[in-house]
Each structure stands twice: as C-alpha cells, then as structure tokens.
C-alpha atoms as a PDB file:
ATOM      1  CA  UNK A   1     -17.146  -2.776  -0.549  1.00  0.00           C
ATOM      2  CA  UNK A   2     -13.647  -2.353  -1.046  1.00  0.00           C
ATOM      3  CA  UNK A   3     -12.456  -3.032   2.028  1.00  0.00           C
ATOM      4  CA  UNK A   4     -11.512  -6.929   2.269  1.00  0.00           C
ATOM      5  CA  UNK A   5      -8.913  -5.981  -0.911  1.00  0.00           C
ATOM      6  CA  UNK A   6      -7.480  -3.906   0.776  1.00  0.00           C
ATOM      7  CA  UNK A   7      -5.851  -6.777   3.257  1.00  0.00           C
ATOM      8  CA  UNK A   8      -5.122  -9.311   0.238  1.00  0.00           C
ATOM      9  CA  UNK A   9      -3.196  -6.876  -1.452  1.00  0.00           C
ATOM     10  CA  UNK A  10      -0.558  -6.720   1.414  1.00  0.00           C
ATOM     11  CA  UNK A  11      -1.117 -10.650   1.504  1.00  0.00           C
ATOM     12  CA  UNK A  12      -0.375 -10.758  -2.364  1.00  0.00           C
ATOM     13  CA  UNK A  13       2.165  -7.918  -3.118  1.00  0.00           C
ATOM     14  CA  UNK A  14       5.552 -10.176  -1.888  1.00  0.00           C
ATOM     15  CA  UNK A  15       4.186 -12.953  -4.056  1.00  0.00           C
ATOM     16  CA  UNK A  16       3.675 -10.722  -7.146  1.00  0.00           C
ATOM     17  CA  UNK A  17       7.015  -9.171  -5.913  1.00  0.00           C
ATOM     18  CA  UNK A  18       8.758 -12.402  -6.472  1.00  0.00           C
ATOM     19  CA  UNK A  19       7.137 -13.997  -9.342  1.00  0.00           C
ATOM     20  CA  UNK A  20       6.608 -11.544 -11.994  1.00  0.00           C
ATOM     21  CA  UNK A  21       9.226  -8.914 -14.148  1.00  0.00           C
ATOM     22  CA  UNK A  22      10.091  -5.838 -11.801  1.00  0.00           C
ATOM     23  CA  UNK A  23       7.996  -3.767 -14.612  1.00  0.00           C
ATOM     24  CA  UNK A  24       4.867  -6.137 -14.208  1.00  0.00           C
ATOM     25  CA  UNK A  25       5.468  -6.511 -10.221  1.00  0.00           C
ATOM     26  CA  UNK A  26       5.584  -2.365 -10.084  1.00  0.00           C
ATOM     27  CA  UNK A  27       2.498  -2.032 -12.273  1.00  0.00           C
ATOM     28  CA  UNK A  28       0.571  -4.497 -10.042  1.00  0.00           C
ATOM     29  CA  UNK A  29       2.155  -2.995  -7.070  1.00  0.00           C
ATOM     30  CA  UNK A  30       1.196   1.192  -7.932  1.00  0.00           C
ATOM     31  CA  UNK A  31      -1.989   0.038  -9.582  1.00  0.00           C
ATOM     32  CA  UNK A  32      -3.177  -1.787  -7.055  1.00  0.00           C
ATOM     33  CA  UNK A  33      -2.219  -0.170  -4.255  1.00  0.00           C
ATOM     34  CA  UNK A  34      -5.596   0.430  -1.849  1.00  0.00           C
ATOM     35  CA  UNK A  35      -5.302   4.284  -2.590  1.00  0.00           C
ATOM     36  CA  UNK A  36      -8.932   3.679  -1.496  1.00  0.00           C
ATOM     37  CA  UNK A  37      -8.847   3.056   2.129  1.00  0.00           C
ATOM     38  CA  UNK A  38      -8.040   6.779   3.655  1.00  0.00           C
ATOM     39  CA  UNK A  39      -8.146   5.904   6.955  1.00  0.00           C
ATOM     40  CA  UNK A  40      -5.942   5.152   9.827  1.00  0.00           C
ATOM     41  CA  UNK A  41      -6.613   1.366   9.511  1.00  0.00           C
ATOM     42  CA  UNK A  42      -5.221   1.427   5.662  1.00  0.00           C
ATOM     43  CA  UNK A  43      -2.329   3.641   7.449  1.00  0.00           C
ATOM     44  CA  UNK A  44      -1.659   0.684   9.950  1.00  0.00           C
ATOM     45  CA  UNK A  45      -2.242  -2.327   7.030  1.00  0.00           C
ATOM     46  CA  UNK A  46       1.014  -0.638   4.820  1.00  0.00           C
ATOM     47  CA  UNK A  47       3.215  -0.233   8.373  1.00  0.00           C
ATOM     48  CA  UNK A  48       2.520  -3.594   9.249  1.00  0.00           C
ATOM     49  CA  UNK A  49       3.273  -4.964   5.955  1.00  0.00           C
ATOM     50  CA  UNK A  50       6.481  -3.005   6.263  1.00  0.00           C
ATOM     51  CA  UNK A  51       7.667  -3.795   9.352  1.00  0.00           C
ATOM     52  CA  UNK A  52       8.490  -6.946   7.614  1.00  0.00           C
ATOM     53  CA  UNK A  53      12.522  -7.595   7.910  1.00  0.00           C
ATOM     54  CA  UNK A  54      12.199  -9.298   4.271  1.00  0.00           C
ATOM     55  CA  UNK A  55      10.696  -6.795   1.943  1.00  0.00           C
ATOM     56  CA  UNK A  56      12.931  -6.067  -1.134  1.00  0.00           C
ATOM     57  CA  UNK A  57      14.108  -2.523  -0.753  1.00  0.00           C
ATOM     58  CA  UNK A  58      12.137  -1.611  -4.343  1.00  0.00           C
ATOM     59  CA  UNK A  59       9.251  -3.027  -2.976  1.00  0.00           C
ATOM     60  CA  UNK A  60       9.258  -0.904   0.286  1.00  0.00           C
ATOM     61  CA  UNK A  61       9.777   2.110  -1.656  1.00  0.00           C
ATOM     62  CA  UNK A  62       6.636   1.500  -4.053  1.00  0.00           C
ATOM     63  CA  UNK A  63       4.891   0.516  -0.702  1.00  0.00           C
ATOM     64  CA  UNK A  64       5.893   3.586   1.199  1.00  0.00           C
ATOM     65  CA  UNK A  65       5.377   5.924  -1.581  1.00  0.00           C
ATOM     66  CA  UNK A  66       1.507   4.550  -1.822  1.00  0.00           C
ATOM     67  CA  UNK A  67       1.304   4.759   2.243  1.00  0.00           C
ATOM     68  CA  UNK A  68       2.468   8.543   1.747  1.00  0.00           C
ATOM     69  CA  UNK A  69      -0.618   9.082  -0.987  1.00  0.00           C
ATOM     70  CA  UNK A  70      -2.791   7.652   1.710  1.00  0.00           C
ATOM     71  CA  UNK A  71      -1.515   9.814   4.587  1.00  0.00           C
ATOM     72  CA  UNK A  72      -1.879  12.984   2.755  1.00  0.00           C
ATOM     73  CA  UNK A  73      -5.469  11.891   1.852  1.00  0.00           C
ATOM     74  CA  UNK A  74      -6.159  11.244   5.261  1.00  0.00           C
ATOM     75  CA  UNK A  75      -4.947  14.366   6.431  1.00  0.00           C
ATOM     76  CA  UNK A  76      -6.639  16.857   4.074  1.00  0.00           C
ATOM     77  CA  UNK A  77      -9.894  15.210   4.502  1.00  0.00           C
ATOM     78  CA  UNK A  78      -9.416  16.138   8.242  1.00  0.00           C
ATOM     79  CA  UNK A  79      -8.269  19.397   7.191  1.00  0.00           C
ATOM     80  CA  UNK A  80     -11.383  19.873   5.252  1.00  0.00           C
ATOM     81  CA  UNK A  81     -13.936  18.628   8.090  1.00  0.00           C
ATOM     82  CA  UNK A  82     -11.820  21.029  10.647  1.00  0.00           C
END
C-alpha cells in the first residue's frame, strides 16, 4: 500500500530540501522518511538517491541516518526469522 511513496519521497526530498526553512525541510525529511519499507529494495532506493554528487551535506546526513533505521530493521527481522 505504501510502497509507491516510498519512490516519491526520494523524488521529492531535494525539492523540499531547497524550497522550505532547514527546520521545515528536516521535519518533512525525518517524518517522512519510508521507515516503512524494511527491505533491501528501500535499502537500494536511499543509496541511489545518495549516490547523487549534488545532495546538500545536511540532507545526506538526515538521509543516511533514516537508511541506517532501515538497515537495522532489516537485519533484526532476519535475525528474528533465523
């Protein structure tokens, strides 16, 4: 259900980025963030966004810190199924 946000936010985020306050853009940007998606895919999505050469270095932070939430998500629900 969820899924097809998950892609628009990494479409969105540099536009937010840009045009709102850096406490507005960092509210969208944590809130937002598709904390949902614990899978490799949503994994792939937040390194692909990243691999950009023109992300704002506050942005990549925000970006990597919600990619590590993911990633230990990901992991402990294999650790649980092991």
């Amino acid at each position: 259900m969820l899924a097809p946000f998950s892609a628009k936010y990494f479409e969105s985020i540099s536009g937010v980025w840009q045009r709102r306050s850096s406490e507005v853009a960092q509210t969208v940007v944590i809130g937002l963030y598709p904390s949902w998606d614990i899978s490799q895919s949503g994994l792939d999505a937040a390194d692909a966004f990243l691999a950009a050469d023109d992300v704002p270095p506050a942005l990549r932070r925000l970006v990597l810190e919600g990619r590590a939430g993911v990633e230990r998500s990901l992991r402990a629900r294999e650790f649980d199924t092991a």
